[in-house]
C-alpha atoms as a PDB file:
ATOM      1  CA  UNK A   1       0.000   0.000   0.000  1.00  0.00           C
ATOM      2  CA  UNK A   2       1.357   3.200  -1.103  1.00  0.00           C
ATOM      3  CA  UNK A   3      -0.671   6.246   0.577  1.00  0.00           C
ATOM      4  CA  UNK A   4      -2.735   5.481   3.317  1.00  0.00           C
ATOM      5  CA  UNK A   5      -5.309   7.925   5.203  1.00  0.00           C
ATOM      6  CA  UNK A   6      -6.649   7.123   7.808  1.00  0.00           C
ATOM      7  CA  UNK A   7      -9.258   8.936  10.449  1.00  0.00           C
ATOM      8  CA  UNK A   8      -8.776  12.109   8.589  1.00  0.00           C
ATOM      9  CA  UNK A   9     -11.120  15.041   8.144  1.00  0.00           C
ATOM     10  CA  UNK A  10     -11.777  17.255   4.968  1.00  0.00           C
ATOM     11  CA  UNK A  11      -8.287  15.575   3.178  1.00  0.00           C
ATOM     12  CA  UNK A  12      -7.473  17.465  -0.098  1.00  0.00           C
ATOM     13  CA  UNK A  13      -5.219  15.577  -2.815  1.00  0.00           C
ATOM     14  CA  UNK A  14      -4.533  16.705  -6.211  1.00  0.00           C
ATOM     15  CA  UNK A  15      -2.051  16.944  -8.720  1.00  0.00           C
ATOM     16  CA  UNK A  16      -0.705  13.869  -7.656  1.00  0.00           C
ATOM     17  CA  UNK A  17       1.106  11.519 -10.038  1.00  0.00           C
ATOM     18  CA  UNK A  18       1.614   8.009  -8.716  1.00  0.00           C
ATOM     19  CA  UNK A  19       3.420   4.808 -10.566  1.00  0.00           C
ATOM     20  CA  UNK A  20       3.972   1.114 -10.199  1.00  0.00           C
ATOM     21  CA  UNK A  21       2.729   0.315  -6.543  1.00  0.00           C
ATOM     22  CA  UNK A  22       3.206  -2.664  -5.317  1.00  0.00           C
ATOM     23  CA  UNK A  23      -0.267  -2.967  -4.149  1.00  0.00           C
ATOM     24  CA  UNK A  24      -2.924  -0.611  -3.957  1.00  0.00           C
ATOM     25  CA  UNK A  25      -2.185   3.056  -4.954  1.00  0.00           C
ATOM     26  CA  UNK A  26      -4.311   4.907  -2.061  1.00  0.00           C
ATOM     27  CA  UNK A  27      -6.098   3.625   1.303  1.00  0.00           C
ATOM     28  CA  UNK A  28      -8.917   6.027   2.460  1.00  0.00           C
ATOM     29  CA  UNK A  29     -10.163   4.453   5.873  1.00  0.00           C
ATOM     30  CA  UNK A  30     -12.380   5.886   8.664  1.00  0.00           C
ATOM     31  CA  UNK A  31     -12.529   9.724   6.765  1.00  0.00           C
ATOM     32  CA  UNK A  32     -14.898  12.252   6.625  1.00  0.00           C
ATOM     33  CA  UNK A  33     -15.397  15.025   3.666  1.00  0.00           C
ATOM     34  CA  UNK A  34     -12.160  14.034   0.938  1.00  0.00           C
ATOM     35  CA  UNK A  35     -11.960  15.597  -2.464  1.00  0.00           C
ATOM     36  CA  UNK A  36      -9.379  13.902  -4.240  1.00  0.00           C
ATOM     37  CA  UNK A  37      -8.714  15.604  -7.928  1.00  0.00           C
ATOM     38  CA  UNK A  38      -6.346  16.095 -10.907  1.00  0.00           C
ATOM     39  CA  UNK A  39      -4.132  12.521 -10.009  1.00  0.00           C
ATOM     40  CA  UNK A  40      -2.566   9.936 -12.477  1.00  0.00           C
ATOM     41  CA  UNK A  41      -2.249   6.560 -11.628  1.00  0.00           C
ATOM     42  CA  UNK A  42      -0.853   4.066 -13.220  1.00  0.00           C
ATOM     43  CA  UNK A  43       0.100   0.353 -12.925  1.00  0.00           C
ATOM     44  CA  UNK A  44       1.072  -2.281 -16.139  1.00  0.00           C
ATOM     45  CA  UNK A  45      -2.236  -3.739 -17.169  1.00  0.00           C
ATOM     46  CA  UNK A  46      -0.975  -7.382 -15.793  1.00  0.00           C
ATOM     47  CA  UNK A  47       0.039  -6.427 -12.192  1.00  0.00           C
ATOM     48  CA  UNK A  48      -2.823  -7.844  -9.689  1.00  0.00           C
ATOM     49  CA  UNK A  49      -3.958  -6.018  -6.714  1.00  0.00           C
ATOM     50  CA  UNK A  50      -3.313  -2.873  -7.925  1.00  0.00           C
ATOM     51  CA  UNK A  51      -6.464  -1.146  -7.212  1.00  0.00           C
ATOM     52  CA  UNK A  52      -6.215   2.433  -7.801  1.00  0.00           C
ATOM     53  CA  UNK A  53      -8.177   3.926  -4.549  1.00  0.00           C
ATOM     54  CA  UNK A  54      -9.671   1.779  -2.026  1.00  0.00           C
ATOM     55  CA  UNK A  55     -12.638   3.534   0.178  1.00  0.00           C
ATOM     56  CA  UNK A  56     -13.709   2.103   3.497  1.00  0.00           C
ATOM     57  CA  UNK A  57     -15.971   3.412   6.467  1.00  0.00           C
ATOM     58  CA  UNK A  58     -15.472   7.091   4.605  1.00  0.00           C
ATOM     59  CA  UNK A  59     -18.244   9.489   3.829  1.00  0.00           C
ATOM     60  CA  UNK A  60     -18.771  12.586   1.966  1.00  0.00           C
ATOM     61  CA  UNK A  61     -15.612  11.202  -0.716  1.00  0.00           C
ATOM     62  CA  UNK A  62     -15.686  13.279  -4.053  1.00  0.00           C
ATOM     63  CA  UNK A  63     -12.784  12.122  -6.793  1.00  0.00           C
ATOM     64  CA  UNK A  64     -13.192  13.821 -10.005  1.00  0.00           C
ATOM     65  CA  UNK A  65     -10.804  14.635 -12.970  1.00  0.00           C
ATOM     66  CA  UNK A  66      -8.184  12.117 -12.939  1.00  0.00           C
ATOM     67  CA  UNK A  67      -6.620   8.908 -14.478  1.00  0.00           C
ATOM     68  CA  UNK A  68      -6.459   5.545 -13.156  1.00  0.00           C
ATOM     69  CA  UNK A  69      -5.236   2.706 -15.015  1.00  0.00           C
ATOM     70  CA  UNK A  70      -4.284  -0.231 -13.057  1.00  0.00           C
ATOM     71  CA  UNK A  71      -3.752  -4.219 -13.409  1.00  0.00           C
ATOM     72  CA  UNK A  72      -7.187  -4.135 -10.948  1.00  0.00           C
ATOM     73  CA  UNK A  73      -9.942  -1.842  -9.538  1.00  0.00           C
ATOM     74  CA  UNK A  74     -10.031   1.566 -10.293  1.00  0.00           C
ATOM     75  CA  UNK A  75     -11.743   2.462  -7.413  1.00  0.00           C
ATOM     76  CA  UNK A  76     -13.466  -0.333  -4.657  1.00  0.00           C
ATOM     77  CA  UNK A  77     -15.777   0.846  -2.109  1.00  0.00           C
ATOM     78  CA  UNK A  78     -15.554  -1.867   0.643  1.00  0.00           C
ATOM     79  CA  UNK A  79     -17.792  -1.597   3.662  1.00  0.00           C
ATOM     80  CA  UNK A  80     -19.144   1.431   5.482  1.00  0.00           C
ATOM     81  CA  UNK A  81     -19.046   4.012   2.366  1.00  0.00           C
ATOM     82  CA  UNK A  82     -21.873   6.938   2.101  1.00  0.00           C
ATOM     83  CA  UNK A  83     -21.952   9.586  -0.652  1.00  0.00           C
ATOM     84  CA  UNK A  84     -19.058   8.487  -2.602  1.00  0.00           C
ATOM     85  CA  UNK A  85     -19.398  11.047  -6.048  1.00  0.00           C
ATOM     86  CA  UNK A  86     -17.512   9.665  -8.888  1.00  0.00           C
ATOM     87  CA  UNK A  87     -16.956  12.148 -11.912  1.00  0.00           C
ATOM     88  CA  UNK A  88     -14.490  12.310 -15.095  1.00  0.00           C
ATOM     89  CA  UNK A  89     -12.598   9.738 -14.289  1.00  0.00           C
ATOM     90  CA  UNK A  90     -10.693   7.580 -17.187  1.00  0.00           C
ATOM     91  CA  UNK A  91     -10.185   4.286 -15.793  1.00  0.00           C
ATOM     92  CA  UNK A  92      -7.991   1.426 -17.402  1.00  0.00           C
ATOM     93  CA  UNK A  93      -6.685  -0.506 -18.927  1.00  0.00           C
ATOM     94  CA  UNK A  94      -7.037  -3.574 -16.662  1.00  0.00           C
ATOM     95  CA  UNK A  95     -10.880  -3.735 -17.615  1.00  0.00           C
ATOM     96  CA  UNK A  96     -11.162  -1.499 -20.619  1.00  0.00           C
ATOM     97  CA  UNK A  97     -13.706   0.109 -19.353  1.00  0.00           C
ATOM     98  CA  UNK A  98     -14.911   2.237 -16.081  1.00  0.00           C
ATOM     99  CA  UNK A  99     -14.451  -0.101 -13.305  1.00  0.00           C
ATOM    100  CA  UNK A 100     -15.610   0.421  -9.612  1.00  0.00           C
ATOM    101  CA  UNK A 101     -15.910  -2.218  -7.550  1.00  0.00           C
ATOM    102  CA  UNK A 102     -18.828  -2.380  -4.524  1.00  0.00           C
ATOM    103  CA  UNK A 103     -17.879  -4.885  -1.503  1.00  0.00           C
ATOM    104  CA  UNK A 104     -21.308  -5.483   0.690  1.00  0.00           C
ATOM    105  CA  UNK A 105     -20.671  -7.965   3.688  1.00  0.00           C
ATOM    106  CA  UNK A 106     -23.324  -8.503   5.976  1.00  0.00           C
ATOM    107  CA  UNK A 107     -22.215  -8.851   9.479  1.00  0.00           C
ATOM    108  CA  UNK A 108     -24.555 -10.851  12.374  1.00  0.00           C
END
């Protein structure tokens, strides 16, 4: 994991250009109002786990205006995410196409 956040309040990122992680790009855990804008990301098609920006527990999340091409998910909400706003972002190449992954688990 390259950039984690976690517990943080109104994060900004932008104009960030990140390449070749090992894993996924950028952890957003346990935050509250995030605009993340303007980044490039990019991983070789064929590199697995990869996920651009992973989104857990998080609310009020805007990322708009950026590239993310990865060997996996652009962007995967997992668990606990509320008013997650998705705009002009180019994902690829791993699916071709625009590629966000939703994780429900039910817990008893």
């Amino acid at each position: 994991m390259a950039l984690t956040f976690n517990r943080c309040n109104n994060l900004q990122l932008r104009g960030l250009t990140h390449v070749d992680s090992a894993d996924n790009h950028i952890s957003i855990t346990n935050c509250e109002v995030a605009t993340i804008s303007n980044i490039h990301i990019t991983a070789p098609k064929t590199s697995p786990n990869t996920d651009g920006i992973d989104i857990s527990n998080s609310t009020h999340i805007q990322i708009h205006d950026s590239y993310i091409g990865t060997g996996d998910d652009c962007i995967a909400m997992i668990d606990g995410c509320k008013f997650i706003n998705i705009t002009g972002v180019n994902c690829g190449p791993a699916w071709e196409s625009m590629e966000v992954e939703l994780q429900w688990k039910n817990y008893m």
